[in-house]
PDB file of N, CA and C in Angstrom:
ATOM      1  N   UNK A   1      22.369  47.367  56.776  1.00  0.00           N
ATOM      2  CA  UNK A   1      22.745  48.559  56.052  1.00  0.00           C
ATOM      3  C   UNK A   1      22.799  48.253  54.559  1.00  0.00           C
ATOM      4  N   UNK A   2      22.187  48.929  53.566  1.00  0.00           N
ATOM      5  CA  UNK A   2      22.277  48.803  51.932  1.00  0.00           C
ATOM      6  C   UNK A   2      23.348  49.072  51.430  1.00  0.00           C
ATOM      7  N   UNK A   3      23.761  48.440  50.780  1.00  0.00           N
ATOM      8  CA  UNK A   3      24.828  48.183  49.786  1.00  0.00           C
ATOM      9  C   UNK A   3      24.582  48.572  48.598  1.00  0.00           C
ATOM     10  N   UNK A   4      25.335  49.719  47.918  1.00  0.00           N
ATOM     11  CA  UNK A   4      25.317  50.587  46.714  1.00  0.00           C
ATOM     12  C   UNK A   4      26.463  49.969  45.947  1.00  0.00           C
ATOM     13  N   UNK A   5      26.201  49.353  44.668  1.00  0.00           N
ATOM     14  CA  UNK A   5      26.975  49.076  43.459  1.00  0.00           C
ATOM     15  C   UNK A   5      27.055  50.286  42.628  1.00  0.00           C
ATOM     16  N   UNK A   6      28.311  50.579  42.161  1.00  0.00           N
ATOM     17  CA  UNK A   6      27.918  51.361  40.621  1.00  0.00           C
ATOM     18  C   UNK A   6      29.661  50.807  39.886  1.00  0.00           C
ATOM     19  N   UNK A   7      28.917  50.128  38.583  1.00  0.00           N
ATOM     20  CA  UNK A   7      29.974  48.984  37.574  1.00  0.00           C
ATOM     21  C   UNK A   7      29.805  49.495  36.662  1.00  0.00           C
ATOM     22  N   UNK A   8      31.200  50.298  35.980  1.00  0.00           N
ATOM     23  CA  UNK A   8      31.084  51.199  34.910  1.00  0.00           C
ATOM     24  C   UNK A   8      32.026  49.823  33.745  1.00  0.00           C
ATOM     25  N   UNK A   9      31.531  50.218  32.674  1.00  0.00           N
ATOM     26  CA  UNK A   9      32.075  49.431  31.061  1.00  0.00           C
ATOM     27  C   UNK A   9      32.521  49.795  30.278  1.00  0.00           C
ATOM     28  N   UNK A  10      33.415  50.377  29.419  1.00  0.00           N
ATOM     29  CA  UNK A  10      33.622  50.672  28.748  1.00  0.00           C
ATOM     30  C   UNK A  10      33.430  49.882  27.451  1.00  0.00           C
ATOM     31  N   UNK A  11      32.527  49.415  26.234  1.00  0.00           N
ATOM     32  CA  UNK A  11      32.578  48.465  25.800  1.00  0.00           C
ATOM     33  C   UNK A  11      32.924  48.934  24.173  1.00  0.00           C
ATOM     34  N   UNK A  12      33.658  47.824  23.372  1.00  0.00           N
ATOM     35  CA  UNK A  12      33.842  48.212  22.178  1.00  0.00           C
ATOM     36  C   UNK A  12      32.806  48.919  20.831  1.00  0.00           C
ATOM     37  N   UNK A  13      32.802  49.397  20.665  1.00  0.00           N
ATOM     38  CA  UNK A  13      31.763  50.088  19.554  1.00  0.00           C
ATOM     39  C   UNK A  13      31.209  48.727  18.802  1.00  0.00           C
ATOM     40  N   UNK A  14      31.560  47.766  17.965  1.00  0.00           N
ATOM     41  CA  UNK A  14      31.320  47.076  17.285  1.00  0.00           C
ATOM     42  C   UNK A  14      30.499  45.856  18.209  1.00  0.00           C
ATOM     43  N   UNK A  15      30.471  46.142  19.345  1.00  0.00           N
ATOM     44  CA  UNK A  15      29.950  44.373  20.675  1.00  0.00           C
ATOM     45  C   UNK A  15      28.969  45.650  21.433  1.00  0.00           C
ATOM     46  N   UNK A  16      28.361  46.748  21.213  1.00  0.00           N
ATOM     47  CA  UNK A  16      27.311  47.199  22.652  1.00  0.00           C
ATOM     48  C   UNK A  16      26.228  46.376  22.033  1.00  0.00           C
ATOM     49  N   UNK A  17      25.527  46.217  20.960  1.00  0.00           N
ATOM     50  CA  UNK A  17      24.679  45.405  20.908  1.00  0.00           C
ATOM     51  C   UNK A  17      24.779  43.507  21.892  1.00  0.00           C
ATOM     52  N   UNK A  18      25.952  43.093  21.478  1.00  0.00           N
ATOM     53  CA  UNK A  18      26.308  41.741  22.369  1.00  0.00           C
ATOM     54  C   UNK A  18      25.959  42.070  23.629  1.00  0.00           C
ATOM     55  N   UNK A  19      26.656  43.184  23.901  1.00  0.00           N
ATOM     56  CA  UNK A  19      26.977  43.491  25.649  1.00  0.00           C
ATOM     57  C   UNK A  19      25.600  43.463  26.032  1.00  0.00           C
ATOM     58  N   UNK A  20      24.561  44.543  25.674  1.00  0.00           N
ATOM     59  CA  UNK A  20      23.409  44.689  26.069  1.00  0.00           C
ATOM     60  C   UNK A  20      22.577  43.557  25.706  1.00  0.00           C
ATOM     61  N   UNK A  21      22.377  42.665  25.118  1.00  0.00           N
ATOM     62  CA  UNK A  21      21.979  41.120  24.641  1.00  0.00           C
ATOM     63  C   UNK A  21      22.278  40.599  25.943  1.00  0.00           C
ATOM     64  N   UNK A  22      23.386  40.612  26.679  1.00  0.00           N
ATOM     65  CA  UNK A  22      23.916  39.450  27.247  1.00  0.00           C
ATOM     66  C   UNK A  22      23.507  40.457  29.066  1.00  0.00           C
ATOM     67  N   UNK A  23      23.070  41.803  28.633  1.00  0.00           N
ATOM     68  CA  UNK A  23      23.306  42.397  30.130  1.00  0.00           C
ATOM     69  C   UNK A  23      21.122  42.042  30.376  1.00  0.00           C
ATOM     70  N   UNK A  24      20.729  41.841  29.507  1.00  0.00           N
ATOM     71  CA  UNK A  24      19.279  41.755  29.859  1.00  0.00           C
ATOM     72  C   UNK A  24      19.363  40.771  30.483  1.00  0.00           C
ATOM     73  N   UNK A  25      20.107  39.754  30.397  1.00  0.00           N
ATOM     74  CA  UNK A  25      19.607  38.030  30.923  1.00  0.00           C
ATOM     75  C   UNK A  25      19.984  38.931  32.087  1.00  0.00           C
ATOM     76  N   UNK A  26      21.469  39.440  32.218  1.00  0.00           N
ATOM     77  CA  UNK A  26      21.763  39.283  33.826  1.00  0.00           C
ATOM     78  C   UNK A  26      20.324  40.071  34.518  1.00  0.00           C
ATOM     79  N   UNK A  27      20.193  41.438  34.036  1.00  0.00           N
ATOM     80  CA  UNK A  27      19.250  42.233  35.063  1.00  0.00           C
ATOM     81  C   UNK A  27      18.193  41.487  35.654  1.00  0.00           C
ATOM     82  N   UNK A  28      17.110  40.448  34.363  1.00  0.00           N
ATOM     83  CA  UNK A  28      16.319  40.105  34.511  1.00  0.00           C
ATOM     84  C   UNK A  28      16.482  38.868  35.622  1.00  0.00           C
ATOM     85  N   UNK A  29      17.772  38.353  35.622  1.00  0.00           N
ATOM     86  CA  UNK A  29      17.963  37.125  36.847  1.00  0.00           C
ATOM     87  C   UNK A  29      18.076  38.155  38.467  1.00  0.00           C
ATOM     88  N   UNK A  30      19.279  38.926  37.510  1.00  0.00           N
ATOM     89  CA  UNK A  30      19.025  39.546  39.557  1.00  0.00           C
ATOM     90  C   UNK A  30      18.183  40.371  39.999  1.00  0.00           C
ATOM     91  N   UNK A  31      16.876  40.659  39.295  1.00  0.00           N
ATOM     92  CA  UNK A  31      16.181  41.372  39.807  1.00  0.00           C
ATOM     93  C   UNK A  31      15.025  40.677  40.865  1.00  0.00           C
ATOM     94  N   UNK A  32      15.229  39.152  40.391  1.00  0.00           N
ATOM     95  CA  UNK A  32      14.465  38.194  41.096  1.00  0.00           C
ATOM     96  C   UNK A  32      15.303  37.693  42.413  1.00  0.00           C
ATOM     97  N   UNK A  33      16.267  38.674  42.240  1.00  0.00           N
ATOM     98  CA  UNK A  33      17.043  38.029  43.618  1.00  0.00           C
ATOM     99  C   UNK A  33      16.408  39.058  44.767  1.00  0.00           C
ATOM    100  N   UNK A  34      15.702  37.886  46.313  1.00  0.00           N
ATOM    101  CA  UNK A  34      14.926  38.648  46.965  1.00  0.00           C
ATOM    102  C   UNK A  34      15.491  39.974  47.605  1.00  0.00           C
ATOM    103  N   UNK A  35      17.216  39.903  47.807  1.00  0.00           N
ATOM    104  CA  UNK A  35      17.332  41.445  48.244  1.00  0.00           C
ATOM    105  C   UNK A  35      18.146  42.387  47.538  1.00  0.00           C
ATOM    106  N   UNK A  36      18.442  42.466  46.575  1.00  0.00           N
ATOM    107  CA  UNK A  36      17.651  43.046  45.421  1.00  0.00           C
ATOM    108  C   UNK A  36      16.915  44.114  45.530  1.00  0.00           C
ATOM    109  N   UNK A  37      17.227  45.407  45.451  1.00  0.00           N
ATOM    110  CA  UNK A  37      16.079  46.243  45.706  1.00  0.00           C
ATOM    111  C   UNK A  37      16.180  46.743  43.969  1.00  0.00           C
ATOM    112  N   UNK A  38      17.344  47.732  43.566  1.00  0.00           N
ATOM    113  CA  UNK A  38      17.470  48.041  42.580  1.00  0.00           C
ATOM    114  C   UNK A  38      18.043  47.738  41.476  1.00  0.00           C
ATOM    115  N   UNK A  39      18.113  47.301  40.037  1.00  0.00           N
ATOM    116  CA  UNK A  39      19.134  47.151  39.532  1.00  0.00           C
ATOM    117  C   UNK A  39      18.749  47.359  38.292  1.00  0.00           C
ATOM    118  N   UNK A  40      19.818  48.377  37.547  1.00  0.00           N
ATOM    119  CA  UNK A  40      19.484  49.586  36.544  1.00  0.00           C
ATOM    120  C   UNK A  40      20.735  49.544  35.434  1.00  0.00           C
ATOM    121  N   UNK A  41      20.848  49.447  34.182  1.00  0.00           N
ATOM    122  CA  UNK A  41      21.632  49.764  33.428  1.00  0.00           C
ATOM    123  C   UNK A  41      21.509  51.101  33.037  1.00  0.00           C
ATOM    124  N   UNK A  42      22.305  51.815  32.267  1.00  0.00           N
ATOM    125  CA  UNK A  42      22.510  53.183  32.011  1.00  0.00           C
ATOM    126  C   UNK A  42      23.441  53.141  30.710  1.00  0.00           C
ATOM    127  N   UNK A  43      23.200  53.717  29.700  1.00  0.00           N
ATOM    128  CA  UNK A  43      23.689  54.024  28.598  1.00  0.00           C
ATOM    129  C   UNK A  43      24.047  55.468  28.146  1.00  0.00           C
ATOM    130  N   UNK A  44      25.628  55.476  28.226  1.00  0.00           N
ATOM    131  CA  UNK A  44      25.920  57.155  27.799  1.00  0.00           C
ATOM    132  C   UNK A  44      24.943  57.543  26.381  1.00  0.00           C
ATOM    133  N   UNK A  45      24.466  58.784  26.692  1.00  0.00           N
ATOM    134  CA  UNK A  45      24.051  59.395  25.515  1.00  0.00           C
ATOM    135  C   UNK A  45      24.696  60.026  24.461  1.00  0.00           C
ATOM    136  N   UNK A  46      25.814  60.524  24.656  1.00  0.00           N
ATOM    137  CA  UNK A  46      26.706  61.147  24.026  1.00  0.00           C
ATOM    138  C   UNK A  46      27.941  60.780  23.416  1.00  0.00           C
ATOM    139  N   UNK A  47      28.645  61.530  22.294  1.00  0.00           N
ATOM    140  CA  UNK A  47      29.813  60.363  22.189  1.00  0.00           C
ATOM    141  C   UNK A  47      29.607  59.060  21.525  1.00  0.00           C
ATOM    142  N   UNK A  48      30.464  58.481  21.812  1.00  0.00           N
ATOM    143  CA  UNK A  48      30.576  56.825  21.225  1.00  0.00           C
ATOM    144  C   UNK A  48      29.113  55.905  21.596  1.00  0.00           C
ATOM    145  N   UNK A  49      28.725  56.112  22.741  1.00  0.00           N
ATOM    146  CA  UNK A  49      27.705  55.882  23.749  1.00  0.00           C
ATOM    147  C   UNK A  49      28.058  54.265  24.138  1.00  0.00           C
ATOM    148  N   UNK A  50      29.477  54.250  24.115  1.00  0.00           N
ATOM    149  CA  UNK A  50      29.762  52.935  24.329  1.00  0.00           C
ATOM    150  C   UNK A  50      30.551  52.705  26.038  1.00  0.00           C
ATOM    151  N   UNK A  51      29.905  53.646  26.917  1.00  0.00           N
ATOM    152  CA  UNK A  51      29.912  53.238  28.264  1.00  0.00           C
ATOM    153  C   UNK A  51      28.835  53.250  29.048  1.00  0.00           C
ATOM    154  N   UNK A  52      28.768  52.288  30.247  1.00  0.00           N
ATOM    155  CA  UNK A  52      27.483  51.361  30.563  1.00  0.00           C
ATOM    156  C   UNK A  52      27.975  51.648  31.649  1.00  0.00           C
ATOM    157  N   UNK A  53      26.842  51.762  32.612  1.00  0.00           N
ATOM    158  CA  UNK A  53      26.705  52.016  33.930  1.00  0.00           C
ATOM    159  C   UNK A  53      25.397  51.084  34.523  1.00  0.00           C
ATOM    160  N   UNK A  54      26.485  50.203  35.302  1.00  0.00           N
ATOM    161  CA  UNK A  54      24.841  49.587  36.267  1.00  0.00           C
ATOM    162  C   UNK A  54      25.200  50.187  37.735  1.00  0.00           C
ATOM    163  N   UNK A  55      23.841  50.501  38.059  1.00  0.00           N
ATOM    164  CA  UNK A  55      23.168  51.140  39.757  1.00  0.00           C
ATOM    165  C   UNK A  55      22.305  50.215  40.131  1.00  0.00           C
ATOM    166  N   UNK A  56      22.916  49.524  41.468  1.00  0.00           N
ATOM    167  CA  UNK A  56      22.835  48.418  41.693  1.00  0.00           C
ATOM    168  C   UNK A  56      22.603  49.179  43.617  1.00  0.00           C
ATOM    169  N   UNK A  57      21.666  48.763  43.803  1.00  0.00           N
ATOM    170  CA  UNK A  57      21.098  48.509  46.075  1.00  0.00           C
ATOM    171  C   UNK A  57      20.829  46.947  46.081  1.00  0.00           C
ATOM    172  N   UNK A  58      21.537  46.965  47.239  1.00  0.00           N
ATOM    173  CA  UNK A  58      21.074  45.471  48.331  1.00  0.00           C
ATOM    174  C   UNK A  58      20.652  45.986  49.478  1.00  0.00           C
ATOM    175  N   UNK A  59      20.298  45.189  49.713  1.00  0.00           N
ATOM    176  CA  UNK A  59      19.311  45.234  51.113  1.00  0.00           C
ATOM    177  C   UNK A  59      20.379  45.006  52.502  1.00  0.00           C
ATOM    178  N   UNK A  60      21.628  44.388  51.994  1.00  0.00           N
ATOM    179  CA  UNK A  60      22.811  44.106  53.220  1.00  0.00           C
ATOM    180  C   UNK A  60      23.856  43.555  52.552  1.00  0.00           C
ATOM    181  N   UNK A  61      24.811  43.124  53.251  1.00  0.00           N
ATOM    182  CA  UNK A  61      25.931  42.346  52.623  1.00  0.00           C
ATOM    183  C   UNK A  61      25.627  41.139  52.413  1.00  0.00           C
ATOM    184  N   UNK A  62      24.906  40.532  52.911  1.00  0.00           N
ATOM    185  CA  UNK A  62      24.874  39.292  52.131  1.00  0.00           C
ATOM    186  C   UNK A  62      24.041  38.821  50.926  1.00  0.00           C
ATOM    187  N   UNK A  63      23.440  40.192  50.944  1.00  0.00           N
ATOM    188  CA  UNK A  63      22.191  40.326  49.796  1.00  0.00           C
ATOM    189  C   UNK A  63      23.263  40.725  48.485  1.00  0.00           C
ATOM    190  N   UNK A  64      24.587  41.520  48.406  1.00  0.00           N
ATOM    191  CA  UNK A  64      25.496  41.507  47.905  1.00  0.00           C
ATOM    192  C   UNK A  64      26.145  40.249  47.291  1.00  0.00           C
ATOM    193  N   UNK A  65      26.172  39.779  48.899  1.00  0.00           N
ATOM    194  CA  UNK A  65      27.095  38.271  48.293  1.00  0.00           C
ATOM    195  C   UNK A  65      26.536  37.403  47.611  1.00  0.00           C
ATOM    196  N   UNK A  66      25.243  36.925  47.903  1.00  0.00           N
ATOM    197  CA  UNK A  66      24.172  36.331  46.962  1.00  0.00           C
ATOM    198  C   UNK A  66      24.408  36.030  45.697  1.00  0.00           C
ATOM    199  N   UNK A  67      23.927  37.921  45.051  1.00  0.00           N
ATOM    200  CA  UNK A  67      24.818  38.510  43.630  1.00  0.00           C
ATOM    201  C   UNK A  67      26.019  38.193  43.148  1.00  0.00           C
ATOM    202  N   UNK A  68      27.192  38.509  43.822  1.00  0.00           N
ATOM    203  CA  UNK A  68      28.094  38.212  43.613  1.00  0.00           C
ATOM    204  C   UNK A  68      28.719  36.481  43.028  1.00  0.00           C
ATOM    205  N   UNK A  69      27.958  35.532  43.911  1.00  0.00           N
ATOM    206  CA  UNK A  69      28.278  34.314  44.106  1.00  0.00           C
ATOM    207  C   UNK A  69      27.221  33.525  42.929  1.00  0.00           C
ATOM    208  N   UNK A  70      26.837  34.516  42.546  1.00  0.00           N
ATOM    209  CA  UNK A  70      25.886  33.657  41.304  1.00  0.00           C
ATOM    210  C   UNK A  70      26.216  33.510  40.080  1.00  0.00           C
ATOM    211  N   UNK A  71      25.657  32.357  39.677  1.00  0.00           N
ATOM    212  CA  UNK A  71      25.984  31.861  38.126  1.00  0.00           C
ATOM    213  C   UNK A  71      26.062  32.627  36.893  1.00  0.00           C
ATOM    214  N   UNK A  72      24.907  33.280  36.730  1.00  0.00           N
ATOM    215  CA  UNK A  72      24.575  34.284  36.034  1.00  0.00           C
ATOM    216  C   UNK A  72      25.151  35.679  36.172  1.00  0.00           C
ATOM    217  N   UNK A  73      26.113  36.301  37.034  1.00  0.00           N
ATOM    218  CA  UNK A  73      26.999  37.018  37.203  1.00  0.00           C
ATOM    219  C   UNK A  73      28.102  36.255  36.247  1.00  0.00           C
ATOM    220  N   UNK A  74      28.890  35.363  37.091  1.00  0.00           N
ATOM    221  CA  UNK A  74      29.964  34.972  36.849  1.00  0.00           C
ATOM    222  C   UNK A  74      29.992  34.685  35.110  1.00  0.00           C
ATOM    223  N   UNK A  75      28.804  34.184  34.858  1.00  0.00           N
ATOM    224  CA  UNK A  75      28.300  33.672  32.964  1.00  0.00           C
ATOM    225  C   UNK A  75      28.906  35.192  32.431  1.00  0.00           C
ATOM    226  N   UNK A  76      28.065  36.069  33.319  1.00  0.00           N
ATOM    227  CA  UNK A  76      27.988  37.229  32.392  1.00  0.00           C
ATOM    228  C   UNK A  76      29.495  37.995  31.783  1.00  0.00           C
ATOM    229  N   UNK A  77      30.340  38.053  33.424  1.00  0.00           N
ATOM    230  CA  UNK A  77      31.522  38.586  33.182  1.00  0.00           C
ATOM    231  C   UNK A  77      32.308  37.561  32.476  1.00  0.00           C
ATOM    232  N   UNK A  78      32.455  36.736  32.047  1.00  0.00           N
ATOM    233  CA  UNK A  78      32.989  35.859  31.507  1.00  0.00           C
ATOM    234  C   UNK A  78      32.955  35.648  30.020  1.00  0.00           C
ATOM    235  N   UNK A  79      31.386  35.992  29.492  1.00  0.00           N
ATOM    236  CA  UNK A  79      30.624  36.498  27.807  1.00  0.00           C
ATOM    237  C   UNK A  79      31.670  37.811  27.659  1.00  0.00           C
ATOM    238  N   UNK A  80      31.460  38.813  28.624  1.00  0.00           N
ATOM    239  CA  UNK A  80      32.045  39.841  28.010  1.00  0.00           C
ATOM    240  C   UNK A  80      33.145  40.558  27.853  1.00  0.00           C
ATOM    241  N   UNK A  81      33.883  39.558  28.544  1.00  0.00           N
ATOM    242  CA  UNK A  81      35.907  40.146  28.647  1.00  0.00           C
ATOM    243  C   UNK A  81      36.087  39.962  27.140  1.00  0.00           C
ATOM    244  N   UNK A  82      35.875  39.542  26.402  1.00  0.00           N
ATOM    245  CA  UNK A  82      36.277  40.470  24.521  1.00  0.00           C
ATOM    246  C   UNK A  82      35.317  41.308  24.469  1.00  0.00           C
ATOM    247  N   UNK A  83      34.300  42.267  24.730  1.00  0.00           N
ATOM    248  CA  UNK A  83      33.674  42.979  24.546  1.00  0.00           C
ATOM    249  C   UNK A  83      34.262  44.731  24.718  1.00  0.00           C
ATOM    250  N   UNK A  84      35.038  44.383  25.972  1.00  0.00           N
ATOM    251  CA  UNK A  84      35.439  45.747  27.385  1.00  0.00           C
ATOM    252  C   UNK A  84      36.452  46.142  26.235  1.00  0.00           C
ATOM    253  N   UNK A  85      36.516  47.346  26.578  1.00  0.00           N
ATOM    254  CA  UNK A  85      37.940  48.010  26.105  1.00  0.00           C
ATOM    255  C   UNK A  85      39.032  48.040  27.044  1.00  0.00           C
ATOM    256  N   UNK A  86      38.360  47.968  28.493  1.00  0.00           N
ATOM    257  CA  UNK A  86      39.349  47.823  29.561  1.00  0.00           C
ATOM    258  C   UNK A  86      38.472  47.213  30.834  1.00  0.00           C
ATOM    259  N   UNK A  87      39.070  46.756  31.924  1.00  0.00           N
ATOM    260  CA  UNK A  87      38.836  46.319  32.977  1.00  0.00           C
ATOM    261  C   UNK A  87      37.647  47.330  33.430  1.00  0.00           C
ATOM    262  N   UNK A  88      36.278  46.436  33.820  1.00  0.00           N
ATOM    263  CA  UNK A  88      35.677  47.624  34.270  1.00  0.00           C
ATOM    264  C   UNK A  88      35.922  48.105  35.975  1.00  0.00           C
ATOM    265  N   UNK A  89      35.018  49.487  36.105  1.00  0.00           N
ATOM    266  CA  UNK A  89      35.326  49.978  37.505  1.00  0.00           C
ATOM    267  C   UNK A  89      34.172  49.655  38.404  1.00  0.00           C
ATOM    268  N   UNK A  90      34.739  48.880  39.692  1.00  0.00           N
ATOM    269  CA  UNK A  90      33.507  48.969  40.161  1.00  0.00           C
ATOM    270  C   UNK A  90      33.562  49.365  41.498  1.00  0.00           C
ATOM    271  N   UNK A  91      32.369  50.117  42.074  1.00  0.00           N
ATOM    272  CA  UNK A  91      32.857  50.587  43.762  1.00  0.00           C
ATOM    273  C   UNK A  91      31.559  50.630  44.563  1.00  0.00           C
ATOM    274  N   UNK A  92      31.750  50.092  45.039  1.00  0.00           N
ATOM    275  CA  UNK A  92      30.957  49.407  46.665  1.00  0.00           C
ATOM    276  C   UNK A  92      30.712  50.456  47.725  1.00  0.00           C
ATOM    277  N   UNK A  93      29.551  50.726  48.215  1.00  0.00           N
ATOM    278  CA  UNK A  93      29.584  52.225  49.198  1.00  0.00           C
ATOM    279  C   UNK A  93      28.143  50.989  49.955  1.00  0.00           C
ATOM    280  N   UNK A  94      28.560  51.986  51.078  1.00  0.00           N
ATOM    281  CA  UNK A  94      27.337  51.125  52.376  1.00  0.00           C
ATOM    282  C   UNK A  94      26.298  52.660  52.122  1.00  0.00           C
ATOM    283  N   UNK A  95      25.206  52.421  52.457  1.00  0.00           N
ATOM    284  CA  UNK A  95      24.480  53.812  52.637  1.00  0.00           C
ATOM    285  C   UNK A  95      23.781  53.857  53.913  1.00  0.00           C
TER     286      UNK A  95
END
């Protein structure tokens, strides 16, 4: 069964350039991850345009865990905790 991500950001006005610098490495690593189907950043248009949305499918849960358990995740959230304005949201749905 596929596994639906959606990881919202709120990021500081003065760091979306950092954030998005540092969110290409991630996409471009997990997109090479084999289950992996989708994985999409999203940039508000409106406003500050300083919230980020990734839309994220796996192929199963462990195609999840994979993601999860990787370097380049963990790098990433780790670059950008001074970036966030707050904890981001993230929520997990089976489809």
């Amino acid at each position: 069964m596929n596994k639906n991500v959606i990881a919202r950001f709120k990021v500081k006005s003065n760091e979306i350039e950092n954030f998005k610098s540092l969110a290409e490495t991630l996409i471009s690593n997990t997109r090479k991850e084999e289950g992996c189907s989708i994985y999409k950043l999203f940039q508000e248009i409106t406003d500050d345009k300083n919230e980020f949305l990734f839309y994220e499918i796996y192929n199963d849960d462990a195609a999840l865990e994979v993601h999860k358990k990787s370097d380049y995740l963990s790098g990433f959230i780790k670059e950008i905790s001074e970036y966030l304005m707050e904890d981001p949201t993230i929520e997990v749905h089976s489809l």
